[in-house]
C-alpha atoms as a PDB file:
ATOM      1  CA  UNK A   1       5.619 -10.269  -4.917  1.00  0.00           C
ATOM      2  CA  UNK A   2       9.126 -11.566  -6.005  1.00  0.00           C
ATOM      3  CA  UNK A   3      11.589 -10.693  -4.072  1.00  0.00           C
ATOM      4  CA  UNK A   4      13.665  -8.949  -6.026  1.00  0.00           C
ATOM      5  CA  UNK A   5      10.480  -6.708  -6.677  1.00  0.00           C
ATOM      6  CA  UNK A   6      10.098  -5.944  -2.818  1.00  0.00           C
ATOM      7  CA  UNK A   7      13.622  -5.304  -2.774  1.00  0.00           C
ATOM      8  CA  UNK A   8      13.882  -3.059  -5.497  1.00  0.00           C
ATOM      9  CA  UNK A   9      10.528  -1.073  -3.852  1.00  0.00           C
ATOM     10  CA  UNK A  10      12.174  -0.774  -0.387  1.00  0.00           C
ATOM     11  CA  UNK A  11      15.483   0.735  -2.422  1.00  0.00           C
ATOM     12  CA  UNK A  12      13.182   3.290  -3.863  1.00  0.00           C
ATOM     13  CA  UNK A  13      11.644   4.507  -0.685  1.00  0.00           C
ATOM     14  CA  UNK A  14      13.615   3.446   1.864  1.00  0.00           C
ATOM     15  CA  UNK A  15      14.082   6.347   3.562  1.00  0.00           C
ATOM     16  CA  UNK A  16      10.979   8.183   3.504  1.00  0.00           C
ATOM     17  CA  UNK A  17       9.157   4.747   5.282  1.00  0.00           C
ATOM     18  CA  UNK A  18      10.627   6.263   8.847  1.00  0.00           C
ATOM     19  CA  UNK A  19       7.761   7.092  11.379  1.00  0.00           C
ATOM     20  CA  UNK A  20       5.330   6.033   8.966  1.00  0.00           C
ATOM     21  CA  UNK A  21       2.397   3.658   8.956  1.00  0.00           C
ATOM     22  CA  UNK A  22       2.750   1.198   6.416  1.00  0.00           C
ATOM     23  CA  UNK A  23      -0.330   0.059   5.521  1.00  0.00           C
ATOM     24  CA  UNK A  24      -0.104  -3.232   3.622  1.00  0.00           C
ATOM     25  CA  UNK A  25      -3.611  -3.809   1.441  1.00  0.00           C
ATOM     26  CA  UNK A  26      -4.107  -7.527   0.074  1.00  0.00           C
ATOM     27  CA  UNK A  27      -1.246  -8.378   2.257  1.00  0.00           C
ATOM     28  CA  UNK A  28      -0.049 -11.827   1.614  1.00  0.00           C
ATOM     29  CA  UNK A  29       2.223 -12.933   3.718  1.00  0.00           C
ATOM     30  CA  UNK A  30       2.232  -9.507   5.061  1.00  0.00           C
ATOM     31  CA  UNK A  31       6.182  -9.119   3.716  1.00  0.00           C
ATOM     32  CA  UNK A  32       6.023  -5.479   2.901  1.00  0.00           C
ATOM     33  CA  UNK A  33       4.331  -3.923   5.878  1.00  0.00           C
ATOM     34  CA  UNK A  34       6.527  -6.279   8.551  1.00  0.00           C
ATOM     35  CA  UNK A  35       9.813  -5.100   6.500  1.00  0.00           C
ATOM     36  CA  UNK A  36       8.387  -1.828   6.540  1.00  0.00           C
ATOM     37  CA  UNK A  37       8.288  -2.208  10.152  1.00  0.00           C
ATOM     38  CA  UNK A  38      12.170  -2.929  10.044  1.00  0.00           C
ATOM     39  CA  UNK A  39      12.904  -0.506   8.436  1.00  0.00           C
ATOM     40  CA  UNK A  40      11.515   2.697  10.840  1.00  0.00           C
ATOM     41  CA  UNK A  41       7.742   2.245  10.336  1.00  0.00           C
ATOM     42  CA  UNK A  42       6.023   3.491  13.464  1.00  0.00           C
ATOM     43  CA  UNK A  43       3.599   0.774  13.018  1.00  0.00           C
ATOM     44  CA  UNK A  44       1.579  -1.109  10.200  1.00  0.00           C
ATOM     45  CA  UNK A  45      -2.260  -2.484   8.849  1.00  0.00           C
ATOM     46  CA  UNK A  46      -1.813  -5.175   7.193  1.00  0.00           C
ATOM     47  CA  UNK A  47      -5.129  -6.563   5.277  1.00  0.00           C
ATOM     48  CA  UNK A  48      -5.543 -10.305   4.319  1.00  0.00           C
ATOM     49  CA  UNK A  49      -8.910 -11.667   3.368  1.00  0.00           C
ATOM     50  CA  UNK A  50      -7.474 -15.474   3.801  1.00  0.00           C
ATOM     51  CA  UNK A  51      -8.309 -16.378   7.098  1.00  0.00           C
ATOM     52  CA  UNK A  52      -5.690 -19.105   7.208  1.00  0.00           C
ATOM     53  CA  UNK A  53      -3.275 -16.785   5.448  1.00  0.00           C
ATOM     54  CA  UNK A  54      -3.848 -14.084   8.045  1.00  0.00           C
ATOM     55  CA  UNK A  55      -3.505 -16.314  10.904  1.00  0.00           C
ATOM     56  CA  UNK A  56       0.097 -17.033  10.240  1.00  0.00           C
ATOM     57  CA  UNK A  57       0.772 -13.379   9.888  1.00  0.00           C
ATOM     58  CA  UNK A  58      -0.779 -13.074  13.217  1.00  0.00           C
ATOM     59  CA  UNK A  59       2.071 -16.108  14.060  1.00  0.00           C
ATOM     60  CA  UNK A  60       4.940 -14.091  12.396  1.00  0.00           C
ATOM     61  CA  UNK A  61       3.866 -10.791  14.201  1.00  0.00           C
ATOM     62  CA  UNK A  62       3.674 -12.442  17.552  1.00  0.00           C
ATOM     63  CA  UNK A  63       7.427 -14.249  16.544  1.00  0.00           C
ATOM     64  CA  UNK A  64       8.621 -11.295  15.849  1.00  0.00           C
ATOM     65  CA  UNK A  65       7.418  -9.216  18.727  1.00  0.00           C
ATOM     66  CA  UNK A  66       5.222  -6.749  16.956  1.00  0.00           C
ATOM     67  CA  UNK A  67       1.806  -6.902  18.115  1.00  0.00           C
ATOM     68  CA  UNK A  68       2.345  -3.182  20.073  1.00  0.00           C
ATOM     69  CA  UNK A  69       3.090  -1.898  16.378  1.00  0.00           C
ATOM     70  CA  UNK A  70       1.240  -4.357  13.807  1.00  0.00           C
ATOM     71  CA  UNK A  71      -2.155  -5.133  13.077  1.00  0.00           C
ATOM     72  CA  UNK A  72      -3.564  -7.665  11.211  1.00  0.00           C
ATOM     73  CA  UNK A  73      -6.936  -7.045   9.981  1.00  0.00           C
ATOM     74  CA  UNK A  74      -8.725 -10.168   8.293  1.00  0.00           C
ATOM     75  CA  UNK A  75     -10.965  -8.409   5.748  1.00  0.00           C
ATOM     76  CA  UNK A  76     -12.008  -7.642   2.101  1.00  0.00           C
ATOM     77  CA  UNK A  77     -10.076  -5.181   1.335  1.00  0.00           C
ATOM     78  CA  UNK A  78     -12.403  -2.876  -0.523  1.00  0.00           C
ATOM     79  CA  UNK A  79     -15.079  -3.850   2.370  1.00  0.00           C
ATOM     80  CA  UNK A  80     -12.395  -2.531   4.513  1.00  0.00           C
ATOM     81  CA  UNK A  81     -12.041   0.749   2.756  1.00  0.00           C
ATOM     82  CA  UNK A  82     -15.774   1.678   2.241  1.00  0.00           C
ATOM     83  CA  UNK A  83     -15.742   1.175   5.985  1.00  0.00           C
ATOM     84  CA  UNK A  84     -14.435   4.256   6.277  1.00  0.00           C
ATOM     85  CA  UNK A  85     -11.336   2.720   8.516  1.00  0.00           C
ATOM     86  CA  UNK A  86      -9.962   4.888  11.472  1.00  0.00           C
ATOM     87  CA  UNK A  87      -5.945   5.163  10.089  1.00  0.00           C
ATOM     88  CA  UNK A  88      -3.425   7.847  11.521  1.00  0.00           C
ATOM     89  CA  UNK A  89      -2.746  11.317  11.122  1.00  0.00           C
ATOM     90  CA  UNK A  90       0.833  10.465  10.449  1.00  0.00           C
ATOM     91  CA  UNK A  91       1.861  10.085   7.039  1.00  0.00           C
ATOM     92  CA  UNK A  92       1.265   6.317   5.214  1.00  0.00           C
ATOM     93  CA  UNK A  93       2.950   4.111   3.327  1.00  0.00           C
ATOM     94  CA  UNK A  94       0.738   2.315   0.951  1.00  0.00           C
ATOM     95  CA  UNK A  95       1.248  -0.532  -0.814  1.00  0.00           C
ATOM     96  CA  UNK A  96      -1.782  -2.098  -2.830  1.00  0.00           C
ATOM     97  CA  UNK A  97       0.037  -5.504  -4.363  1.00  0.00           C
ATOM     98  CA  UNK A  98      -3.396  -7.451  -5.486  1.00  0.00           C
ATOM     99  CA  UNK A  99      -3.647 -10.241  -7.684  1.00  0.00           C
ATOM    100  CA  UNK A 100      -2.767  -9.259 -11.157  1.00  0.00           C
ATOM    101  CA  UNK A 101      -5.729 -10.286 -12.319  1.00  0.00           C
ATOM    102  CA  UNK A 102      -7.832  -7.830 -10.303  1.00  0.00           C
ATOM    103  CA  UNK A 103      -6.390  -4.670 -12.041  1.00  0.00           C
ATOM    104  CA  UNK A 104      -8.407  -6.963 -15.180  1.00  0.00           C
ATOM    105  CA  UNK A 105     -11.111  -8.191 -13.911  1.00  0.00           C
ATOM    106  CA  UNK A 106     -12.028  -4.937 -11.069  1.00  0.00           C
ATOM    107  CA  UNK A 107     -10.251  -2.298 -12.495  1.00  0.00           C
ATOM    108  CA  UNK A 108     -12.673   0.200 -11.180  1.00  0.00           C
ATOM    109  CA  UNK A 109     -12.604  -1.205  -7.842  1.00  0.00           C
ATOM    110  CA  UNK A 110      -8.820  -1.045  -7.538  1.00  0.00           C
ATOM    111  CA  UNK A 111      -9.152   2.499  -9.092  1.00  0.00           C
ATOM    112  CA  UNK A 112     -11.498   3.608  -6.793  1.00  0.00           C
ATOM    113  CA  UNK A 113      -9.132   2.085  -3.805  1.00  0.00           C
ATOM    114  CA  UNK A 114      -6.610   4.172  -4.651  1.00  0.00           C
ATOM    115  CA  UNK A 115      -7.843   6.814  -5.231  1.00  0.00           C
ATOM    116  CA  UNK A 116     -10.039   7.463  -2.309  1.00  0.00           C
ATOM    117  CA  UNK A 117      -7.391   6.267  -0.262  1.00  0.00           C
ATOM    118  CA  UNK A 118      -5.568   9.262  -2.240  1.00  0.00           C
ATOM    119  CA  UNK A 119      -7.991  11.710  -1.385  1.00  0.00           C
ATOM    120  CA  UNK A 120      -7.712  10.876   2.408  1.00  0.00           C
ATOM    121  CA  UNK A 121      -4.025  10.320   2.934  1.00  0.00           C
ATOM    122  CA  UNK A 122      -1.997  12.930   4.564  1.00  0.00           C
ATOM    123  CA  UNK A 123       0.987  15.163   3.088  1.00  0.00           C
ATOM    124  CA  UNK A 124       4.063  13.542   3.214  1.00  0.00           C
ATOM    125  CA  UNK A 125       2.354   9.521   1.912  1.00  0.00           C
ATOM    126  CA  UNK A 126       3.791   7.427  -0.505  1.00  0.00           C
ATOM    127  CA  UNK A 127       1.985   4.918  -2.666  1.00  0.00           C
ATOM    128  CA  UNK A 128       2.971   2.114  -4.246  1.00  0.00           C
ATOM    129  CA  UNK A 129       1.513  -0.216  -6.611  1.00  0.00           C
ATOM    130  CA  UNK A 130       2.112  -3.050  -8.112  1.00  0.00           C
ATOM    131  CA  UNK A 131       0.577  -4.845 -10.984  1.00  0.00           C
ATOM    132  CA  UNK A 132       1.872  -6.808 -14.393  1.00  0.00           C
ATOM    133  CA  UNK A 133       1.616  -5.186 -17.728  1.00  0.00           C
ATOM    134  CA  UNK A 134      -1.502  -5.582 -18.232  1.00  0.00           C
ATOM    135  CA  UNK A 135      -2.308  -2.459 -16.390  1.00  0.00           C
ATOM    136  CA  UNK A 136      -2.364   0.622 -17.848  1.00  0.00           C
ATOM    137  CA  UNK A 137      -0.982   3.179 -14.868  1.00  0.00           C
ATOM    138  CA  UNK A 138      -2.043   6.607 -17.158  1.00  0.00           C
ATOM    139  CA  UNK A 139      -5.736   5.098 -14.945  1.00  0.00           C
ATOM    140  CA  UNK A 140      -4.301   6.074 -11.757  1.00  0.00           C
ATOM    141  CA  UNK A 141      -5.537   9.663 -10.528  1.00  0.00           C
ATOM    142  CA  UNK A 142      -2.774  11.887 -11.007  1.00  0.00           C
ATOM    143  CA  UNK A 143      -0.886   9.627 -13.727  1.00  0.00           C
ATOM    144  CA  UNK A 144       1.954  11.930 -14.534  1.00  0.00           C
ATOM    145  CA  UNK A 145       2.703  12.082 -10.488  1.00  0.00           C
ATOM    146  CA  UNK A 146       3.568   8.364 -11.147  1.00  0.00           C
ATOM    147  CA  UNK A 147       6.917   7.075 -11.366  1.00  0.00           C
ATOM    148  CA  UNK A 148       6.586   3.570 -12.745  1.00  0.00           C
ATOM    149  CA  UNK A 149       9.362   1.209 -12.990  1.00  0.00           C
ATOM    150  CA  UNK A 150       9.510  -2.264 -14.859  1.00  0.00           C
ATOM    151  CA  UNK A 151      10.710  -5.426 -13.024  1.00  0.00           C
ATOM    152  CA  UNK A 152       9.102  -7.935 -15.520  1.00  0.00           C
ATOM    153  CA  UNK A 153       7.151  -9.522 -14.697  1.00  0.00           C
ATOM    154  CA  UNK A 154       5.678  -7.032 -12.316  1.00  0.00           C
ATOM    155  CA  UNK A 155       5.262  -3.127 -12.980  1.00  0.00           C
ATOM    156  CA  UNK A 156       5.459  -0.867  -9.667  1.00  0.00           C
ATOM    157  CA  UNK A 157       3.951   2.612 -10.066  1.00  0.00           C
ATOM    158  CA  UNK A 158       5.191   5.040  -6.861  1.00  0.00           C
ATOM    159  CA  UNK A 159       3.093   8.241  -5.782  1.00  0.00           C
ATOM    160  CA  UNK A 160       4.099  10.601  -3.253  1.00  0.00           C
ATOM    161  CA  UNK A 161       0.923  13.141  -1.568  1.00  0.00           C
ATOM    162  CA  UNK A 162       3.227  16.161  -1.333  1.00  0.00           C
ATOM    163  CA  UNK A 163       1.998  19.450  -0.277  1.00  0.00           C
ATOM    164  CA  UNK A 164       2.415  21.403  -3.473  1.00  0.00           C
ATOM    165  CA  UNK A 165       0.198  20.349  -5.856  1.00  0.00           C
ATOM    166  CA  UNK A 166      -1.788  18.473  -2.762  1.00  0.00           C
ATOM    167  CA  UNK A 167      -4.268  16.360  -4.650  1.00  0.00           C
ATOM    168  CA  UNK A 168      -7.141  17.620  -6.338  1.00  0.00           C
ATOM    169  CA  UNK A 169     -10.046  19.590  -4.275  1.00  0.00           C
ATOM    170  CA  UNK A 170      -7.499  19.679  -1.009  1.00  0.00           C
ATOM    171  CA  UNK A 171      -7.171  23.376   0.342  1.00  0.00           C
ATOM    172  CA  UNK A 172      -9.791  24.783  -2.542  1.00  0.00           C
ATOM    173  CA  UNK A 173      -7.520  23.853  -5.640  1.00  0.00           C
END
């Protein structure tokens, strides 16, 4: 993710990350759920598959003095989900930044990520999203809960789990 792009994400939902855990899927360098982290996020997952890539998060957690408040988990990340992982009570912050070319090539497995991860979240979440524009957002469950911003060349689609409305099949609706 560009910069500007995780810049431009953190102006959008700055506020609401407080207390949260920021849960950081196909983490990277693990950018978003650290600066999540300094920016009020009780704690944060973050998810590499990249051994090598996940060790230096490890490095940059333990440089940073975060290991009471970050995990690194080195894992597949849809592995990880099926898994059934044990995540908080508290309220999440998403952020599901794959390769562009998965929402091409395993569209329904990136669908199926968010969505379950949807189903599961508690009130007060927010989602975020970020693909090219290749990817059609109207997939996402919910699509017209979806604000989705251009920042060529990525496209970020934001979701909040609020209570009205919930999500479908929550408290018999």
């Amino acid at each position: 993710m560009k910069d500007r792009t995780r810049e431009a994400i953190f102006n959008l939902i700055g506020p609401e990350i407080s207390g949260k855990h920021a849960i950081d899927l196909f983490a990277g360098t693990g950018a978003l759920g650290l600066e999540a982290i300094s920016r009020g996020a009780a704690r944060a997952t973050l998810i590499e598959q990249h051994y090598p890539t996940a060790a230096i998060i490890r490095e940059n957690v333990a440089g940073l003095g975060l290991e009471d408040r970050a995990e690194v988990v080195t894992a597949n990340v849809f592995i990880w989900q099926r898994r059934g992982p044990e995540l908080s009570e508290e309220p999440w912050c998403v952020f599901c930044s794959p390769p562009y070319d998965f929402f091409v090539d395993r569209t329904d497995e990136v669908l199926r990520l968010v969505g379950e991860l949807m189903e599961v979240a508690p009130e007060g979440t927010v989602f975020t999203v970020e693909s090219d524009a290749r990817f059609d957002f109207t997939q996402l469950p919910l699509p017209d809960r979806w604000t989705v911003r251009n920042y060529a060349p990525a496209v970020v689609g934001i979701f909040r789990k609020e209570k009205e409305g919930g999500f479908p099949g929550e408290n018999g609706s």
